[in-house]
C-alpha atoms as a PDB file:
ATOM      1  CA  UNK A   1      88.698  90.669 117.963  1.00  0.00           C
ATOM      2  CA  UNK A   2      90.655  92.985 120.471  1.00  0.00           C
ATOM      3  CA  UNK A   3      88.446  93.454 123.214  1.00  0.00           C
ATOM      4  CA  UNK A   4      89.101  97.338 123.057  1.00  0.00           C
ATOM      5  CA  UNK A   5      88.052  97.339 119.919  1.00  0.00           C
ATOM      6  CA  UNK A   6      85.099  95.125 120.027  1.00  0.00           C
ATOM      7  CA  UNK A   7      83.912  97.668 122.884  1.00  0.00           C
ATOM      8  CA  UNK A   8      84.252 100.691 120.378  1.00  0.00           C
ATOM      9  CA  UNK A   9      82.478  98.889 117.505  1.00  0.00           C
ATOM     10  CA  UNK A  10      79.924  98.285 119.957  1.00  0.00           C
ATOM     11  CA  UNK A  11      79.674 101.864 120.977  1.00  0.00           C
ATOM     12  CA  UNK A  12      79.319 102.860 117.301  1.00  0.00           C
ATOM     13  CA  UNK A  13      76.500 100.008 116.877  1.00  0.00           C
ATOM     14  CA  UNK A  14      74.517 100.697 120.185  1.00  0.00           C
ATOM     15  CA  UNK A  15      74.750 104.089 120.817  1.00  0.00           C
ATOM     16  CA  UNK A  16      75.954 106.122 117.735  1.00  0.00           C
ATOM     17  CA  UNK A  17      73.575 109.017 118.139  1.00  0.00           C
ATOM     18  CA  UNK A  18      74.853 109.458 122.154  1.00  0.00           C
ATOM     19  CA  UNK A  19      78.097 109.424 120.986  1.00  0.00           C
ATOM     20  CA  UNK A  20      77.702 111.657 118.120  1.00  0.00           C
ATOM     21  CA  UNK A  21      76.605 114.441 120.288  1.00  0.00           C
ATOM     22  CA  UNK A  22      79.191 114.171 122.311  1.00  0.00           C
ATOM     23  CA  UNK A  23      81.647 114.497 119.779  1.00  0.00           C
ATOM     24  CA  UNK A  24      80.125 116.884 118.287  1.00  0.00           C
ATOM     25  CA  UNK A  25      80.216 119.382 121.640  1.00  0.00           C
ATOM     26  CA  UNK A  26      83.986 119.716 121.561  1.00  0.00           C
ATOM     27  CA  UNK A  27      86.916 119.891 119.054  1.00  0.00           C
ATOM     28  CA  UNK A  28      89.223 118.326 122.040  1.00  0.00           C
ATOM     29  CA  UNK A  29      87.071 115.793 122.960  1.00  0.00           C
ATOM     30  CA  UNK A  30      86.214 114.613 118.891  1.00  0.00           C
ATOM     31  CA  UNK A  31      90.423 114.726 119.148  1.00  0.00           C
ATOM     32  CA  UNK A  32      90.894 112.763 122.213  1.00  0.00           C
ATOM     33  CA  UNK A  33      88.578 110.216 120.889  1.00  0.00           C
ATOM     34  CA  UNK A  34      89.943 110.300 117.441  1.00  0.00           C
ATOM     35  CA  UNK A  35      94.054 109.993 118.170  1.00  0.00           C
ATOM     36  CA  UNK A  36      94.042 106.391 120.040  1.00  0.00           C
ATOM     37  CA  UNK A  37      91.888 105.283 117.486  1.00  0.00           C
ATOM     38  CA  UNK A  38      94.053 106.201 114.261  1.00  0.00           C
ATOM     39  CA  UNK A  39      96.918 105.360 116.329  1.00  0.00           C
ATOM     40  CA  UNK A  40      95.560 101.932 116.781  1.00  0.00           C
ATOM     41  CA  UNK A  41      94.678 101.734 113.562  1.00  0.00           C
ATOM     42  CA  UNK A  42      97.839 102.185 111.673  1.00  0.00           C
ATOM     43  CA  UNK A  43     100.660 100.019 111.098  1.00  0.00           C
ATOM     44  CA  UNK A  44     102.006  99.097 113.801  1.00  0.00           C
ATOM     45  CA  UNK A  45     105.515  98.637 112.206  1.00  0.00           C
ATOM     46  CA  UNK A  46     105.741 102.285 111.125  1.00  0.00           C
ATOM     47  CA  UNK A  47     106.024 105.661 113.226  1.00  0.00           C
ATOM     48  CA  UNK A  48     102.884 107.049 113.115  1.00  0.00           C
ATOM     49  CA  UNK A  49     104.010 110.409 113.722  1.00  0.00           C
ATOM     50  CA  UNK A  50     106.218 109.923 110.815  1.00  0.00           C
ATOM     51  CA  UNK A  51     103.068 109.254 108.344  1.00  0.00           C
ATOM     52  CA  UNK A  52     100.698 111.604 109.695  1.00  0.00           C
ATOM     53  CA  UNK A  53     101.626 114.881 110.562  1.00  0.00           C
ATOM     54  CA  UNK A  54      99.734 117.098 113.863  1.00  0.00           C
ATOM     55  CA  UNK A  55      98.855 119.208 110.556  1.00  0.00           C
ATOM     56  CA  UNK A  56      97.338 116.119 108.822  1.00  0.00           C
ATOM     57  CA  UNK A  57      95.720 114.784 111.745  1.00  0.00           C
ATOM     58  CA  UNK A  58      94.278 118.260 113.330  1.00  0.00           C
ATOM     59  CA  UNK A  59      92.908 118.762 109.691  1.00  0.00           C
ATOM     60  CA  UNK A  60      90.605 115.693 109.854  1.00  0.00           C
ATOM     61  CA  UNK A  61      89.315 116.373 113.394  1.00  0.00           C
ATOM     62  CA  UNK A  62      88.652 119.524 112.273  1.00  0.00           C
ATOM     63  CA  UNK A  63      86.570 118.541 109.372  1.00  0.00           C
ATOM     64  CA  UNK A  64      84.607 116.118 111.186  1.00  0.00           C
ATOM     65  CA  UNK A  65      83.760 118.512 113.856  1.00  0.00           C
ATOM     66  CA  UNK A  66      83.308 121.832 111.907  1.00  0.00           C
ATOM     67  CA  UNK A  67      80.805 120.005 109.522  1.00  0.00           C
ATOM     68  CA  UNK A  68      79.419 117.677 112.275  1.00  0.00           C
ATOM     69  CA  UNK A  69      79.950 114.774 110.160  1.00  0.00           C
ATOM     70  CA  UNK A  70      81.414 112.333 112.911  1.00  0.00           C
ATOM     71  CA  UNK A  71      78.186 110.986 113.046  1.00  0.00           C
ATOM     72  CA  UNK A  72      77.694 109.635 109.737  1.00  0.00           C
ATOM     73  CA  UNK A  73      81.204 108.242 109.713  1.00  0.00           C
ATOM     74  CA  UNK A  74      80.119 105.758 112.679  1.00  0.00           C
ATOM     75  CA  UNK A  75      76.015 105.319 111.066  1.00  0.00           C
ATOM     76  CA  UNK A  76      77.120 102.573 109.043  1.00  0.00           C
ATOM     77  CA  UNK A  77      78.216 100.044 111.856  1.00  0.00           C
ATOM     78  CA  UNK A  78      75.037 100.173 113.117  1.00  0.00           C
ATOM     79  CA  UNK A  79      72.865 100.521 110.151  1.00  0.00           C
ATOM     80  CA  UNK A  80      74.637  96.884 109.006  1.00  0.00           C
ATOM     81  CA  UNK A  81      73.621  95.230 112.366  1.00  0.00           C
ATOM     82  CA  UNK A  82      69.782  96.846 112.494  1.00  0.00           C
ATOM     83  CA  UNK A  83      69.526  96.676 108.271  1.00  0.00           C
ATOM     84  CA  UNK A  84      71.695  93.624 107.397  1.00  0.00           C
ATOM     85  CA  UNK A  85      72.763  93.245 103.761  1.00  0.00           C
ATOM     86  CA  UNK A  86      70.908  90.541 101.875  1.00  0.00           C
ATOM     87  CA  UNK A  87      71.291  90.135  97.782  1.00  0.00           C
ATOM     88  CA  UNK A  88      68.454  89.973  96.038  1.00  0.00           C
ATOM     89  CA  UNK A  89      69.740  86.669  93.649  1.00  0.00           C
ATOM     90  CA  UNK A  90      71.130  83.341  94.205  1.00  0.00           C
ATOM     91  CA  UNK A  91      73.753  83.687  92.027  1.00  0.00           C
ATOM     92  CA  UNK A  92      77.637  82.658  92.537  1.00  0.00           C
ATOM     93  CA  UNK A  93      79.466  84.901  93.333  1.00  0.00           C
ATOM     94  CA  UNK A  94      76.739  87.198  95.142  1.00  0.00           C
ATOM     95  CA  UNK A  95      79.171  90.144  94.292  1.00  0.00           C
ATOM     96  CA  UNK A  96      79.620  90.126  90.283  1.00  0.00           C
ATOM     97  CA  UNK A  97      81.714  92.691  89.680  1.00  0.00           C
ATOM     98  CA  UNK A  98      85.187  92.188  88.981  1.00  0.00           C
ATOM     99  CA  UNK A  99      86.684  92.745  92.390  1.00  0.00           C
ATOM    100  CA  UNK A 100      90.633  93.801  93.849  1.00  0.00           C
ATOM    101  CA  UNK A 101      91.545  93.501  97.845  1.00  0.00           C
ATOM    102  CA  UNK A 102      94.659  94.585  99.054  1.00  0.00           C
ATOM    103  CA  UNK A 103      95.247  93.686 102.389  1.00  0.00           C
ATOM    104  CA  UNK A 104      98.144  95.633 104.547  1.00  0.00           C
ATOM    105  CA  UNK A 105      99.889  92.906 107.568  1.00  0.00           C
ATOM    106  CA  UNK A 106      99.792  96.478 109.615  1.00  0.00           C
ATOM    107  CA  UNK A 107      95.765  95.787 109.883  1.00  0.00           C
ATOM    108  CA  UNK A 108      93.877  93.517 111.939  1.00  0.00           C
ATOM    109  CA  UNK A 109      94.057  90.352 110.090  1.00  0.00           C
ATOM    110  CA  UNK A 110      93.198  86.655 111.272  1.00  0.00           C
ATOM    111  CA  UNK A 111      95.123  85.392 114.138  1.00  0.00           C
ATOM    112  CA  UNK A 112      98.307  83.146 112.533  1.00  0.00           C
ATOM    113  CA  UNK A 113      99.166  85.714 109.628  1.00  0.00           C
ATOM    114  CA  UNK A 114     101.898  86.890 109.652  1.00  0.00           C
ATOM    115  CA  UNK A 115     103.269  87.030 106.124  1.00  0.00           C
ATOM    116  CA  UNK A 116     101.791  88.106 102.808  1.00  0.00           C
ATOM    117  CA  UNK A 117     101.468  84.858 101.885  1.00  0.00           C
ATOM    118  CA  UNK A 118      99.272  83.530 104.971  1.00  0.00           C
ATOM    119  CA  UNK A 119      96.911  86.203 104.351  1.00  0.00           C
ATOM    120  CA  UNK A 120      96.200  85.725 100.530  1.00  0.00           C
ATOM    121  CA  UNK A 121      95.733  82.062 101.852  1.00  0.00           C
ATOM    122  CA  UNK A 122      93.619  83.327 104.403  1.00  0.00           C
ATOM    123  CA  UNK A 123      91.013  85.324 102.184  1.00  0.00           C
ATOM    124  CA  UNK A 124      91.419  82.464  99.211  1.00  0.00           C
ATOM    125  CA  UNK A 125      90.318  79.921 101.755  1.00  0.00           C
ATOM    126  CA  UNK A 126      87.869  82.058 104.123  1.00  0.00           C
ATOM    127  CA  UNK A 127      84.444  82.027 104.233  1.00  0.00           C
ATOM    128  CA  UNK A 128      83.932  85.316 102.497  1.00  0.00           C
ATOM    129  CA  UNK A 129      86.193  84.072  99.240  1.00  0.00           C
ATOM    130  CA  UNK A 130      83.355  82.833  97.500  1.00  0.00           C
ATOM    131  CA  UNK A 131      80.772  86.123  97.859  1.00  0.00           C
ATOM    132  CA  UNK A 132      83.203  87.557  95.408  1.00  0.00           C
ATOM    133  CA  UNK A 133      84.519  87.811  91.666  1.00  0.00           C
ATOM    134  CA  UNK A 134      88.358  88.406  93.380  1.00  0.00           C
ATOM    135  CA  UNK A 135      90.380  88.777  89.867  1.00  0.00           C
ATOM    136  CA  UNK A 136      93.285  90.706  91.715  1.00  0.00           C
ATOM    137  CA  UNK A 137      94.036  90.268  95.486  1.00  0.00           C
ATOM    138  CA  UNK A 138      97.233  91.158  97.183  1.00  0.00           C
ATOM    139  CA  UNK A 139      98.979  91.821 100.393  1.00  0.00           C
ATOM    140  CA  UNK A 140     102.191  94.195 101.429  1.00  0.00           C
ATOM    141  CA  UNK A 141     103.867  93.935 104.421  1.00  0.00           C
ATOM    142  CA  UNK A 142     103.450  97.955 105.037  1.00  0.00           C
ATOM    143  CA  UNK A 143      99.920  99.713 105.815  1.00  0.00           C
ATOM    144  CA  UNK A 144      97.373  99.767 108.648  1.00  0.00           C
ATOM    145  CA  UNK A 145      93.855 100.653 108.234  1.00  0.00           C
ATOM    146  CA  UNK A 146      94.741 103.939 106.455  1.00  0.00           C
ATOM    147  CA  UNK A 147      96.293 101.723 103.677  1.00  0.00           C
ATOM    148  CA  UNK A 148      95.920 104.353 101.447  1.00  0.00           C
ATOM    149  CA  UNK A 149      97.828 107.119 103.180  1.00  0.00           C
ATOM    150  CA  UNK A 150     100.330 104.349 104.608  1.00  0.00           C
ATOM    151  CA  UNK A 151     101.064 102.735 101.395  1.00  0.00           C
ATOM    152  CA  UNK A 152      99.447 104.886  98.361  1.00  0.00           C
ATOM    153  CA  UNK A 153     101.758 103.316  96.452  1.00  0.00           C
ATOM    154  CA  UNK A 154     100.560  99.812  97.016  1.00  0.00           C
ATOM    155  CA  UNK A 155      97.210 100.686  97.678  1.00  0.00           C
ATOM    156  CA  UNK A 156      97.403 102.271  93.942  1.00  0.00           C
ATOM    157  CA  UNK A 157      98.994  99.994  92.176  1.00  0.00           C
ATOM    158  CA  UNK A 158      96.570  96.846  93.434  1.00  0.00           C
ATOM    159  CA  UNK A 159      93.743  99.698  92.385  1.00  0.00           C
ATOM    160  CA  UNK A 160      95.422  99.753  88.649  1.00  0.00           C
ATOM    161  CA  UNK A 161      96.112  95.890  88.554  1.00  0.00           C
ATOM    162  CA  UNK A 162      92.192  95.134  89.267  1.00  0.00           C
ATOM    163  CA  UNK A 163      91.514  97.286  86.480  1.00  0.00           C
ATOM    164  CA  UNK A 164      94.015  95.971  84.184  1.00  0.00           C
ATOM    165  CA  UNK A 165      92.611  92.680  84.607  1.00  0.00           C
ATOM    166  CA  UNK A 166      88.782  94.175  83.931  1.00  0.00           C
ATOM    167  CA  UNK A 167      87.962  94.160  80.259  1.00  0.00           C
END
């Protein structure tokens, strides 16, 4: 983990309700926070400016500072440090469901990946593989975090492919 970012998750985990006030005091600070951050996030291969537009991007800031809902965006990183999940079986997989994961090589993946091919291998042979029933998983070579504004195309057809495999 980037040590920028492991300083921001940590933020978000230790802090939150600091934070969330400060964000909350002004539309140009929630923005200044908000920018790097996306731009970090996204695919690195694309032009971000190209994907998201100032009209797209001012339209989320706006929204999370008009209805004061930064806060809850960044509860949940530390809720699942202070209130870990546990299941309550001992069943294999832990997560039953039929499951899909699309993965975009614009996102932090695991060190070594650099192909869609190392990164299926890298979820079908990670530690996590086995929490879940996985009956579609995929990667595409375009898409950052915001997969599904990057790449709604991939992002929905990995969404329809789960389902056509769930009967």
């Amino acid at each position: 983990m980037h040590a920028a970012y492991a300083s921001h998750v940590a933020v978000h985990m230790l802090d939150a309700p600091t934070l969330t006030h400060g964000l909350n005091d002004s539309p140009i600070g929630m923005l200044a926070r908000l920018l790097p951050r996306w731009k970090k996030r996204s695919d690195k291969n694309n032009d971000f400016d190209a994907v998201f537009s100032r009209d797209f991007i001012l339209t989320r800031a706006t929204v999370f500072w008009v209805t004061q809902s930064i806060g809850t965006s960044i509860r949940m990183y530390r809720d699942t440090v202070r209130h870990p999940w546990t299941p309550l079986h001992d069943r294999r997989p832990v997560v039953e469901p039929p499951a899909g994961f699309t993965f975009l090589l614009g996102d932090v993946h695991p060190p070594g990946v650099s192909t869609v091919e190392d990164r299926i291998a890298a979820f079908e042979n990670g530690p996590t593989r086995a929490v879940f029933n996985a009956i579609n998983v995929n990667a595409h070579h375009k898409g950052g975090h915001f997969g599904h504004y990057e790449n709604p195309e991939a992002y929905v057809g990995d969404v329809r492919e789960t389902f056509r495999g769930v009967r």
